[in-house]
C-alpha atoms as a PDB file:
ATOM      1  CA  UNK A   1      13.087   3.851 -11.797  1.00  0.00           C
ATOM      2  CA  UNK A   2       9.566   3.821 -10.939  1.00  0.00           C
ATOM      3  CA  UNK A   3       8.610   0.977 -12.983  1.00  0.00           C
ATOM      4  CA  UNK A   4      11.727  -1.100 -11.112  1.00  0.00           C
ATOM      5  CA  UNK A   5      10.313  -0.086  -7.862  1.00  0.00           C
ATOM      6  CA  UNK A   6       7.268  -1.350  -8.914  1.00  0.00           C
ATOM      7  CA  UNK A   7       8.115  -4.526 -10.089  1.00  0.00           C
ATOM      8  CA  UNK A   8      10.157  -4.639  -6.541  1.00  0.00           C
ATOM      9  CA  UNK A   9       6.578  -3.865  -4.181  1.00  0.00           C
ATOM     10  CA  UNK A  10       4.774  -6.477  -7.205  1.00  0.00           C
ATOM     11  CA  UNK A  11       7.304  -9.312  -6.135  1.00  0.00           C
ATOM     12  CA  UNK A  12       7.278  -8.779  -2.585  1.00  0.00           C
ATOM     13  CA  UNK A  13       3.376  -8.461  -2.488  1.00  0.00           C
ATOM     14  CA  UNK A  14       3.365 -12.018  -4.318  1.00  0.00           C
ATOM     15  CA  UNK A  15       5.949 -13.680  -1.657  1.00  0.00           C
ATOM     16  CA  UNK A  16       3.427 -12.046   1.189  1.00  0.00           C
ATOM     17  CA  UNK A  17       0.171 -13.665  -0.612  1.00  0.00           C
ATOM     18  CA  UNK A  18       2.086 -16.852  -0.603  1.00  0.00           C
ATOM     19  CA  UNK A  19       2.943 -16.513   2.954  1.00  0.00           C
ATOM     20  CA  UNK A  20      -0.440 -15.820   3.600  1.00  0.00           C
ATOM     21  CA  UNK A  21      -1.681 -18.842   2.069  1.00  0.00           C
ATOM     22  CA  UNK A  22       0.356 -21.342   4.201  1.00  0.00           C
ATOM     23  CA  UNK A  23       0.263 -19.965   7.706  1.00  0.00           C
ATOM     24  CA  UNK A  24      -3.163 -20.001  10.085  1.00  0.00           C
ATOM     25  CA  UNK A  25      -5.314 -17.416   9.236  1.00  0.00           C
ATOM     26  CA  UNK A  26      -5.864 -14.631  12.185  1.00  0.00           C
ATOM     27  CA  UNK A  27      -9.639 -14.989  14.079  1.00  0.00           C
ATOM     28  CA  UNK A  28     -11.512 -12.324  15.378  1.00  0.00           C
ATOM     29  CA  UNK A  29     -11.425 -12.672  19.123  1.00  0.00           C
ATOM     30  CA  UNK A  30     -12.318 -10.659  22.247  1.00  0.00           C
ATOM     31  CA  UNK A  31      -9.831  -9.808  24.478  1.00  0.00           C
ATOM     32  CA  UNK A  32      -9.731 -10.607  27.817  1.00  0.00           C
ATOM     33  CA  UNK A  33      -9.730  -6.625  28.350  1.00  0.00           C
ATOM     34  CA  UNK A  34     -13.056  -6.822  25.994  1.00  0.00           C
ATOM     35  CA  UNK A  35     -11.452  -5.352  22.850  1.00  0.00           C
ATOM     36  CA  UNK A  36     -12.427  -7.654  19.680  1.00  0.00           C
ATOM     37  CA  UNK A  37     -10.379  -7.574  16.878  1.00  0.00           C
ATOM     38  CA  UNK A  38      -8.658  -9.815  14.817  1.00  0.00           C
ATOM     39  CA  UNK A  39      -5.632 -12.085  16.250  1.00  0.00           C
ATOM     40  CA  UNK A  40      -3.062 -14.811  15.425  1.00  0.00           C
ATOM     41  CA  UNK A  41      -4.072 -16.835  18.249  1.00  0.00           C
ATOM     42  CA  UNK A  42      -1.664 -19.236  17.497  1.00  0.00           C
ATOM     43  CA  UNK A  43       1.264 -16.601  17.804  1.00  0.00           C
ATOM     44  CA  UNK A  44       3.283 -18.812  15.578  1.00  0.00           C
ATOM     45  CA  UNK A  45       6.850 -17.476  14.192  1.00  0.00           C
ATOM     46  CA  UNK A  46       5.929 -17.884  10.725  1.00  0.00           C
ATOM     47  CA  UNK A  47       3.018 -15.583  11.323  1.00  0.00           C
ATOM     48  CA  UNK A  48       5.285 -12.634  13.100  1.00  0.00           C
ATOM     49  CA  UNK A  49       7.056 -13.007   9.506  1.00  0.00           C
ATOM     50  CA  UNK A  50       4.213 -12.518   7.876  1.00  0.00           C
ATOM     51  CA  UNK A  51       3.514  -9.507   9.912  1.00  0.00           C
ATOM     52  CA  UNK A  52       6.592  -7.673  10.103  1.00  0.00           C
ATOM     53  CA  UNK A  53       7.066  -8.423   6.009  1.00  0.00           C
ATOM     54  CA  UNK A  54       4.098  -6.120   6.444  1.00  0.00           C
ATOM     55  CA  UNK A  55       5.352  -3.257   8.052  1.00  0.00           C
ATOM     56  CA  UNK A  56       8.374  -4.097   5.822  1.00  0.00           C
ATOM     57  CA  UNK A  57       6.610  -3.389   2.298  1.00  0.00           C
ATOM     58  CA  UNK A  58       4.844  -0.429   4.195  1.00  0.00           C
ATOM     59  CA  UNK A  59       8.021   1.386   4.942  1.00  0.00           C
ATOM     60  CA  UNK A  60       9.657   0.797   1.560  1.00  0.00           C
ATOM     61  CA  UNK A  61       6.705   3.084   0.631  1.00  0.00           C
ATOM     62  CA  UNK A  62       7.114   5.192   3.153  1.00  0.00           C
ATOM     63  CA  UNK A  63      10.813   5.288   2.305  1.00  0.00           C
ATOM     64  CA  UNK A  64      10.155   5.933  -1.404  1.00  0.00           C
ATOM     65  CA  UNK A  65       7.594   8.725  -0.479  1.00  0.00           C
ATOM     66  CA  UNK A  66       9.476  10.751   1.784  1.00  0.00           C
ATOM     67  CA  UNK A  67      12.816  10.656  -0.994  1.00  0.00           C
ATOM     68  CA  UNK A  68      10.308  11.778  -3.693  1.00  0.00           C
ATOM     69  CA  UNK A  69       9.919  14.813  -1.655  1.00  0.00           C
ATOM     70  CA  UNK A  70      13.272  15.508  -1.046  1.00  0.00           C
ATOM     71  CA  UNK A  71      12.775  14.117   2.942  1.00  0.00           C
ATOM     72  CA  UNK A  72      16.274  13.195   3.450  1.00  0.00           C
ATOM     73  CA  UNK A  73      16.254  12.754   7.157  1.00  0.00           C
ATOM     74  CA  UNK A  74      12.668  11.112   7.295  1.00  0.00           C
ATOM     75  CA  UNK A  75      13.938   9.103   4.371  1.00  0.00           C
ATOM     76  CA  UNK A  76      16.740   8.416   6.805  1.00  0.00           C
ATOM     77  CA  UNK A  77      14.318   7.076   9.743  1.00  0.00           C
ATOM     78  CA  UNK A  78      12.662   5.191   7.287  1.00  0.00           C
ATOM     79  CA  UNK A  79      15.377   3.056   6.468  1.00  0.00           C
ATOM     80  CA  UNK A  80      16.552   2.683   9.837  1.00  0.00           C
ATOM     81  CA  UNK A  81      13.193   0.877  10.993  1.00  0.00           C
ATOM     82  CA  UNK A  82      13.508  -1.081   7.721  1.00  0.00           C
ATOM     83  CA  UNK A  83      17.167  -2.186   8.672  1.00  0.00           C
ATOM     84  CA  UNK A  84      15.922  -2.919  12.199  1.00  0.00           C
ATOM     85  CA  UNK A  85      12.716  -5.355  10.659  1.00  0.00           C
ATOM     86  CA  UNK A  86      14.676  -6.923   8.434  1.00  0.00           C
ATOM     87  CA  UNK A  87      17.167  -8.183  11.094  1.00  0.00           C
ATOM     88  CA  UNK A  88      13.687  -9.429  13.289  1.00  0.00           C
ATOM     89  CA  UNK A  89      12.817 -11.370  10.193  1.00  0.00           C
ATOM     90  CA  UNK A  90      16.127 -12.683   9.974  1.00  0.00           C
ATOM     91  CA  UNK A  91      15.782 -13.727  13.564  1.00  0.00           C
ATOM     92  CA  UNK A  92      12.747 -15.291  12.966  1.00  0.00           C
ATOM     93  CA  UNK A  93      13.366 -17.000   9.885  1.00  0.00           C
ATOM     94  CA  UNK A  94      16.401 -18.292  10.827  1.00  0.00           C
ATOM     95  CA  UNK A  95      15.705 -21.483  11.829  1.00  0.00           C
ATOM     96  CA  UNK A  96      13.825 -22.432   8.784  1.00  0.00           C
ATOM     97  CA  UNK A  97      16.248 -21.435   6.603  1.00  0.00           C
ATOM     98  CA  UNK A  98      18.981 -23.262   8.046  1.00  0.00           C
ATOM     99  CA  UNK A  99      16.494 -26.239   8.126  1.00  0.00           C
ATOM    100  CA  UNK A 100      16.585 -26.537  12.396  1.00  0.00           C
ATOM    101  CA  UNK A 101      13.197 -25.249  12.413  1.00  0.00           C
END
């Protein structure tokens, strides 16, 4: 099972560099609060994909962590912010899948 899962993370760490490749890359910026940091300054949708498929790869290992140690609830949690991402990505990827975007 482990070697599935890691095939899985291997695939979806691919789609992510390829995401990565076509969308503006983030700058580093100061804020106007004087914070620097890095920033899509363009705030496009395609990079809030990017993002959130993220924080989606880092709670599949989150998910797989917490069930390895027998976590059931926290496993539980874990999938429920993975089942609420997914649907934002949905959301957000909607329109170029249907080809409106």
């Amino acid at each position: 099972m482990d070697h599935v899962f890691a095939v899985a993370v291997r695939a979806m760490k691919d789609a992510q560099d390829e995401m990565q490749q076509v969308v503006p890359q983030p700058r580093f910026v100061t804020s106007e609060a004087g914070h620097r940091g890095h920033r899509f300054v363009e705030q496009l949708p395609q990079q809030a994909i990017l993002l959130k498929t993220v924080r989606i790869l880092s709670a599949i290992h989150t998910l797989k962590l917490t069930l390895d140690a027998g976590l059931l609830l926290d496993a539980g949690a874990s999938m429920r912010i993975l089942d609420e991402i997914g649907s934002e990505v949905q959301f957000l990827a909607a329109p170029y899948l249907t080809k409106a975007g």
